[in-house]
Protein backbone atom coordinates (compact mmCIF):
# COMPACT_ATOMS: atom_id res chain seq x y z
CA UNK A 1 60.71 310.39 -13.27
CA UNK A 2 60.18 308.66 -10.09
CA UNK A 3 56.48 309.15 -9.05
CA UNK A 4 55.35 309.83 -5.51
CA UNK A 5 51.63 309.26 -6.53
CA UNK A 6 50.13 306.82 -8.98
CA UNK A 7 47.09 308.28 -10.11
CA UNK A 8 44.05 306.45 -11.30
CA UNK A 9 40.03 306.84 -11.39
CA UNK A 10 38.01 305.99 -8.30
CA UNK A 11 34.56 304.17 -7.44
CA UNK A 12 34.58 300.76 -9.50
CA UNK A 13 37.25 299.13 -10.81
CA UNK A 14 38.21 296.81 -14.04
CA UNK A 15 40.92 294.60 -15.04
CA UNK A 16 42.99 297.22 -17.14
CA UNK A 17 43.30 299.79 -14.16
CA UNK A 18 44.20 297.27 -11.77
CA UNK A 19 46.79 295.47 -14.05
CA UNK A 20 48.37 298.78 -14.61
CA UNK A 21 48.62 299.07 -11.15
CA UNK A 22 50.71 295.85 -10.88
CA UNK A 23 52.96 296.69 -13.34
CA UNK A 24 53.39 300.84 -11.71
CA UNK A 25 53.40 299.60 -8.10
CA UNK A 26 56.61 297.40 -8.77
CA UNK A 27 58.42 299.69 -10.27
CA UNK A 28 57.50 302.27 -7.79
CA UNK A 29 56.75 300.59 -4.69
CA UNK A 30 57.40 304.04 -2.58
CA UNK A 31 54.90 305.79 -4.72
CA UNK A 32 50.68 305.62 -3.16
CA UNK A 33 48.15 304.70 -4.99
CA UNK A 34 45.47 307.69 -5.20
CA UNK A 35 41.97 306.58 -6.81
CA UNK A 36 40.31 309.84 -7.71
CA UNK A 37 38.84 312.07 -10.64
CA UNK A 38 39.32 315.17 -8.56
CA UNK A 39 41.10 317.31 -11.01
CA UNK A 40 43.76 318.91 -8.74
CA UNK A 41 44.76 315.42 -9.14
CA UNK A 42 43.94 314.23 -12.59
CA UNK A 43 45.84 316.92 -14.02
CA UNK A 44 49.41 316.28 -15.06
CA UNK A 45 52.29 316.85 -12.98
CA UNK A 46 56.16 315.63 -11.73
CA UNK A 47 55.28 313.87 -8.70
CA UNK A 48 52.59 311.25 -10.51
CA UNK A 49 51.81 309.09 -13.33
CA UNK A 50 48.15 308.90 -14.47
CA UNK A 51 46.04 306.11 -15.68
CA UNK A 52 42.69 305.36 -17.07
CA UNK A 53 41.74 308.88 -16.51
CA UNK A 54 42.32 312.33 -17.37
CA UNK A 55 41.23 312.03 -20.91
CA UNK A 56 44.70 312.44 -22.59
CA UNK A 57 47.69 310.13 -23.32
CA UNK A 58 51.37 311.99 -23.12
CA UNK A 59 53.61 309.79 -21.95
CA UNK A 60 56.11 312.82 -21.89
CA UNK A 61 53.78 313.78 -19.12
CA UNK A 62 52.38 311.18 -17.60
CA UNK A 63 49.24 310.33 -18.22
CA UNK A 64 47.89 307.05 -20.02
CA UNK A 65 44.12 307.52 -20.60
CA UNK A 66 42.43 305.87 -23.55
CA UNK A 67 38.52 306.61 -23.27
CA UNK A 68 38.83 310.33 -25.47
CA UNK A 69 38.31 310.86 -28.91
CA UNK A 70 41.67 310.48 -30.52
CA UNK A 71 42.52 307.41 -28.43
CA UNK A 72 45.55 305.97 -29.14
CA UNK A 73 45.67 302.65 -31.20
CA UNK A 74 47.83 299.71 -31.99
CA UNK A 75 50.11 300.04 -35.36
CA UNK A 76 47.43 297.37 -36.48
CA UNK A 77 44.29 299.49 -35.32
CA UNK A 78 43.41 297.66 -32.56
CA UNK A 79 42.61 299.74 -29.67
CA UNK A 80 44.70 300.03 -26.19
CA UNK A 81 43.37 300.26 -22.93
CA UNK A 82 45.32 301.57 -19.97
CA UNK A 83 47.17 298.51 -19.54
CA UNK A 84 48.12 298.15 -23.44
CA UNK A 85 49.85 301.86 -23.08
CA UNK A 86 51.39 301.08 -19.46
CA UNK A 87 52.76 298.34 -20.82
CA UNK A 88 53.95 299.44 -23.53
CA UNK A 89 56.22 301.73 -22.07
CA UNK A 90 56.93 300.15 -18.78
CA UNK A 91 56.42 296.76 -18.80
CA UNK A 92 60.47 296.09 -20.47
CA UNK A 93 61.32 297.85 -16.74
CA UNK A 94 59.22 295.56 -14.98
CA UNK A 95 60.55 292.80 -16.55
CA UNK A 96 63.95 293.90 -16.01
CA UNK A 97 63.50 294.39 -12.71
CA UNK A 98 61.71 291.01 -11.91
CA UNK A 99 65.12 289.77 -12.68
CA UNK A 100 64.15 288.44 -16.63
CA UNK A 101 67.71 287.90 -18.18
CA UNK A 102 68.56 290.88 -20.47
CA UNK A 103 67.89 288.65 -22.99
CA UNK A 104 64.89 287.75 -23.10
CA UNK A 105 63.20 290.72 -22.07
CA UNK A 106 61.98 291.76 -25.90
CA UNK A 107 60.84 288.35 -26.42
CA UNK A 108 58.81 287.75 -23.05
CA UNK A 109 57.51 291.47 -23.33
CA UNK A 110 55.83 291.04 -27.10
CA UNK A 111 54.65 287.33 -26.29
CA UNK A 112 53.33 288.91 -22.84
CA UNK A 113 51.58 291.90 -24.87
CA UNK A 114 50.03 289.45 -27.58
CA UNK A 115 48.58 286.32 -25.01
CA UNK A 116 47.51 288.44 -21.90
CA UNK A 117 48.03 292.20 -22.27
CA UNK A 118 45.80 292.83 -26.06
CA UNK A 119 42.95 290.71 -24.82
CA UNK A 120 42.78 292.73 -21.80
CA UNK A 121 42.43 295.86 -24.28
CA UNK A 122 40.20 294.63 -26.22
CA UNK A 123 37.56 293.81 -23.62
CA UNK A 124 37.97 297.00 -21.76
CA UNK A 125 36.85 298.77 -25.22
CA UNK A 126 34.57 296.23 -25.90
CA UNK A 127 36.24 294.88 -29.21
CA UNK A 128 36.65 291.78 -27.66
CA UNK A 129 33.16 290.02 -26.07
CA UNK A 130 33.45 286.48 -24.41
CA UNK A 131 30.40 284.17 -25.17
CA UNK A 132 29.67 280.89 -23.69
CA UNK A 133 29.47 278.96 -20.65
CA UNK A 134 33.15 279.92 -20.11
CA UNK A 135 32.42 284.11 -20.06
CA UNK A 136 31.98 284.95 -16.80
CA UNK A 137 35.33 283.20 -16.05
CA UNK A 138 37.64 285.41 -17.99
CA UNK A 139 39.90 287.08 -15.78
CA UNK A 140 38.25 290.73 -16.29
CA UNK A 141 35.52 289.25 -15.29
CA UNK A 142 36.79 287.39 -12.35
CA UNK A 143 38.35 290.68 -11.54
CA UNK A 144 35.19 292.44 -11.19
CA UNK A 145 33.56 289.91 -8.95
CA UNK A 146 35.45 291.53 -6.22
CA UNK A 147 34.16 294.65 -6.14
CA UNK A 148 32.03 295.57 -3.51
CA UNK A 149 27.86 294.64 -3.54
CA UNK A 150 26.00 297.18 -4.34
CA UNK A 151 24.13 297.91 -1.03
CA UNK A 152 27.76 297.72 1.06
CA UNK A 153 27.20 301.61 2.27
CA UNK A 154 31.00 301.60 4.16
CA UNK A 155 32.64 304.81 2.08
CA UNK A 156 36.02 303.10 1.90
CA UNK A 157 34.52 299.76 0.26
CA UNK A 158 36.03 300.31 -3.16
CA UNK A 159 39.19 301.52 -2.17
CA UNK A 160 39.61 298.25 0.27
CA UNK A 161 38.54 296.03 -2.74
CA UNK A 162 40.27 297.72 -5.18
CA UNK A 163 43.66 296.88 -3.26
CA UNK A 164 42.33 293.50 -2.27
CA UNK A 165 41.57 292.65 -6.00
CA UNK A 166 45.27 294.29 -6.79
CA UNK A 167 46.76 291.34 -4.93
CA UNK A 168 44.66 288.76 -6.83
CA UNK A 169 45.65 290.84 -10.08
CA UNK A 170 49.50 290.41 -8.91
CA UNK A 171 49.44 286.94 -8.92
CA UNK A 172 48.62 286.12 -12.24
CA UNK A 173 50.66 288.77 -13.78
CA UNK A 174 53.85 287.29 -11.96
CA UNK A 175 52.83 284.09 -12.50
CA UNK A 176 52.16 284.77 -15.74
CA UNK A 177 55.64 285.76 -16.47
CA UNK A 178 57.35 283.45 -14.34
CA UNK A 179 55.91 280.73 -16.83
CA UNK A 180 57.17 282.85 -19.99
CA UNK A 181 60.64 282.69 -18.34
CA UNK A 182 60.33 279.42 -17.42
CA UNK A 183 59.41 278.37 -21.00
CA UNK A 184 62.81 280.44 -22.23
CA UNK A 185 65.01 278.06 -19.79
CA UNK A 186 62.88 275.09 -20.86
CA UNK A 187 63.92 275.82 -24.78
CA UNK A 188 67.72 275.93 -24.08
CA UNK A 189 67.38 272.44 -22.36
CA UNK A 190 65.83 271.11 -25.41
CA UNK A 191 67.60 272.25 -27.81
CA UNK A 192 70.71 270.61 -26.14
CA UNK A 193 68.87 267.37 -25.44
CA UNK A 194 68.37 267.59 -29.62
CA UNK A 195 71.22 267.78 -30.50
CA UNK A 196 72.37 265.02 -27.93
CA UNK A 197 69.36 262.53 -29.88
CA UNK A 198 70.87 263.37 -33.38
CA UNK A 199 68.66 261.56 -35.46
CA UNK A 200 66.69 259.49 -32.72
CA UNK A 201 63.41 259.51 -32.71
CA UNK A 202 63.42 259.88 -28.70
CA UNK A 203 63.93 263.20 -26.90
CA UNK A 204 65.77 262.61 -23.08
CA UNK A 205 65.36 265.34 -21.15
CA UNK A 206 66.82 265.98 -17.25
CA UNK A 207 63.13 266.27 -15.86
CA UNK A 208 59.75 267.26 -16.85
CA UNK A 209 59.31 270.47 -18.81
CA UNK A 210 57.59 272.30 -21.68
CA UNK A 211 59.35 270.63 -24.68
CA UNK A 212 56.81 270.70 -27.57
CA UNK A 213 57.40 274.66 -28.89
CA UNK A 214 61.33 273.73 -28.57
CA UNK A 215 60.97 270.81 -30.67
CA UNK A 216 58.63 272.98 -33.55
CA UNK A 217 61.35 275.66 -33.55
CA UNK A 218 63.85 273.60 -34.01
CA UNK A 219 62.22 271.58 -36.91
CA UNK A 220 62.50 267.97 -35.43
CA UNK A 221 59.86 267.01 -37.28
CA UNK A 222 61.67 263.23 -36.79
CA UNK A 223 61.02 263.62 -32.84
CA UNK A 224 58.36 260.93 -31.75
CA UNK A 225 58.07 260.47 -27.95
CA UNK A 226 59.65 261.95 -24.98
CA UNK A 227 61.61 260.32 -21.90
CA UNK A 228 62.38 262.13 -18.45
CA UNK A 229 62.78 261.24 -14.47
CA UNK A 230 59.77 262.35 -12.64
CA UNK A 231 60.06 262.15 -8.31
CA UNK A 232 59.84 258.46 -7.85
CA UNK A 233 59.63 256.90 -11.70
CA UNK A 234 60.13 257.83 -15.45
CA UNK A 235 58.09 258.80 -18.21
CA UNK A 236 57.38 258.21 -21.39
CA UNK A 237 55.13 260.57 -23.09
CA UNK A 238 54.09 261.50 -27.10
CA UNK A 239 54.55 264.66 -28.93
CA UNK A 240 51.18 266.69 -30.07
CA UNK A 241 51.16 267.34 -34.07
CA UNK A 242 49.54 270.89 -33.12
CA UNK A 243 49.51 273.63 -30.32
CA UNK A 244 45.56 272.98 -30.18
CA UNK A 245 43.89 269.41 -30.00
CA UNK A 246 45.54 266.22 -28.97
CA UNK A 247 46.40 263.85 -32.01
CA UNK A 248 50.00 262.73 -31.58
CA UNK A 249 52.96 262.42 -33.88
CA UNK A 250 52.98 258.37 -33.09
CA UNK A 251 50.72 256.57 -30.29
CA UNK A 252 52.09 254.42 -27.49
CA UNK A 253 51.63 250.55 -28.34
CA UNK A 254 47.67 249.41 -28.85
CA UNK A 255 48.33 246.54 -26.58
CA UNK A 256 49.83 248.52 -23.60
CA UNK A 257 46.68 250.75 -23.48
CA UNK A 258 44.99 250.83 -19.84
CA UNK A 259 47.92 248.10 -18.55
CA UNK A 260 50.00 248.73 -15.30
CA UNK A 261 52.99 246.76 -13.42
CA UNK A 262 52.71 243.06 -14.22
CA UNK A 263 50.30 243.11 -16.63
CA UNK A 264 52.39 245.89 -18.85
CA UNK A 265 55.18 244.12 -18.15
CA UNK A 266 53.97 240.70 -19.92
CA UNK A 267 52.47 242.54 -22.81
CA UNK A 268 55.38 244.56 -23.35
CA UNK A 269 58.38 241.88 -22.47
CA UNK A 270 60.15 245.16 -20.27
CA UNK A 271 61.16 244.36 -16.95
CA UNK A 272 60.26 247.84 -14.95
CA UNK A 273 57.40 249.22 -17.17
CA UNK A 274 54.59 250.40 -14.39
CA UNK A 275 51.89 252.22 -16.63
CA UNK A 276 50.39 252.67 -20.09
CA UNK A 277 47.44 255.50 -19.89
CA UNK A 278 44.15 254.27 -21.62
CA UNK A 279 44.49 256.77 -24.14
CA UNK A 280 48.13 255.83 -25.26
CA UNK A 281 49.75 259.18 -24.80
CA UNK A 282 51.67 258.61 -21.60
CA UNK A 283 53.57 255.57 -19.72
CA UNK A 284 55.81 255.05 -16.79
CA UNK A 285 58.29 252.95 -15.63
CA UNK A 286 60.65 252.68 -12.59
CA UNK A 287 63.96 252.72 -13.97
CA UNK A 288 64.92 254.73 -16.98
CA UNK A 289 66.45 252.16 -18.34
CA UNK A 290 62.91 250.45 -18.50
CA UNK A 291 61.82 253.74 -19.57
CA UNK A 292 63.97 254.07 -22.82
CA UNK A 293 63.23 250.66 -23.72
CA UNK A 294 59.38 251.48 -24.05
CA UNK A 295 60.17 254.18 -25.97
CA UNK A 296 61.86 252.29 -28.37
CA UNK A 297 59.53 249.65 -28.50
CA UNK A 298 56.74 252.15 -29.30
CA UNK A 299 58.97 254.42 -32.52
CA UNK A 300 59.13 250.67 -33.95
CA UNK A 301 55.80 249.63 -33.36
CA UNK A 302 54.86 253.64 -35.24
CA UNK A 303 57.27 253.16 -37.78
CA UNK A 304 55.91 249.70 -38.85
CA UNK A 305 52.37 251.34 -39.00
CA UNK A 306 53.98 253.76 -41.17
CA UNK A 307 54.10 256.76 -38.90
């Protein structure tokens, strides 16, 4: 079915309605955007698909509401909003047709349902309640900060904010994705550049990317710290033990820490080392040369500490 009209609730707006509307509107870009709870156009029909209202869920016909008894669920009980069932059952076309390699469409789609889409759904049914200093900064709540004030008395307000916030919604949907794609590309790379290192404990890599969940998958547990060409230099960077927190597999040298150019360069005995960061978990030099040769320098200085 190819929809003229894409059918959703008016007056105010939240994050599940709107990222539905991302997902629908790209896939049916000729199709207009109707906000209403008339029922001449809440009701089911050939020419629309209908979200977040109507108080059923058939996607034989169309319709994707969640807020009646008998809402549909999750295989694990957890409850969908509009954009859980949207997804669901469009978001492999979207993908497809934002030009994600066959692929890795199944793989982007369930990590994109488990990091951004669920939490969505469970906020909209209030399973899901951010606390903290950090609350009002959740994107449903960011979302929401664009609807109009309540005294703005213009009768097309929510309609105009409603599209405005759609484009804000956009963004971080695509960019969203574009990262989970980018991340797929990213793994190849490494897994080549592994190989390539054998049983090195230093990873060269073309240029700067997301390397750590390669190097997990992979099982180089033996990995210790990272090389690769940035725009004018080269860096040398550790590898984080977990996803969360910041303890490393090895630290850069004690004596490097804070050090730059000359200075390093002494310390270390490496013509071409630039920079040590205080911390110890990222240094530069200007060649890579100069580069590999700190990298060295630090897997013997870890392995003598028993690392």
């Amino acid at each position: 079915m190819i929809p003229d009209f894409l059918v959703t609730h008016s007056g105010g707006f939240h994050a599940d309605e709107l990222l539905s509307s991302v997902i629908l509107t790209r896939l049916f870009p000729q199709a207009r955007i109707v906000r209403s709870r008339a029922p001449e156009w809440i009701t089911p029909g050939q020419d629309r698909i209908i979200y977040d209202v109507g108080g059923a869920y058939d996607a034989g016909r169309g319709i994707f509401d969640h807020h009646q008894r008998g809402a549909p669920m999750r295989d694990d009980g957890q409850p969908y909003s509009s954009f859980g069932l949207i997804w669901k059952h469009y978001g492999r076309d979207y993908l497809a047709a934002s030009g994600l390699p066959e692929a890795h469409v199944e793989v982007v789609h369930g990590s994109f349902d488990a990091g951004f889409v669920l939490p969505i759904d469970l906020t909209d049914n209030g399973a899901l309640s951010p606390s903290g200093p950090l609350a009002g900064l959740t994107l449903p709540a960011l979302l929401e900060t664009l609807k109009p004030v309540f005294d703005e008395a213009q009768p097309e307000a929510d309609d105009r904010a409603f599209h405005a916030a759609l484009a804000v919604a956009r963004s971080f949907v695509e960019a969203r994705i574009a990262q989970s794609a980018a991340k797929l590309r990213a793994e190849a790379m490494v897994h080549r550049a592994i190989e390539a290192a054998g049983q090195g404990r230093v990873l060269e890599l073309p240029r700067g990317m997301p390397f750590r969940p390669a190097i997990v998958k992979a099982g180089a547990d033996h990995l210790l710290f990272v090389v690769h060409p940035r725009e004018k230099d080269w860096c040398v960077t550790g590898i984080r033990r977990a996803e969360e927190g910041f303890e490393l597999r090895a630290d850069l040298p004690t004596a490097w820490a804070g050090l730059a150019n000359g200075e390093l360069e002494t310390v270390c005995g490496i013509e071409g080392a630039s920079f040590c960061h205080n911390g110890r978990f990222i240094a530069a030099a200007r060649t890579r040369e100069a580069a590999l040769a700190m990298a060295e320098l630090a897997v013997k200085e870890a392995l003598s500490i028993g690392v």
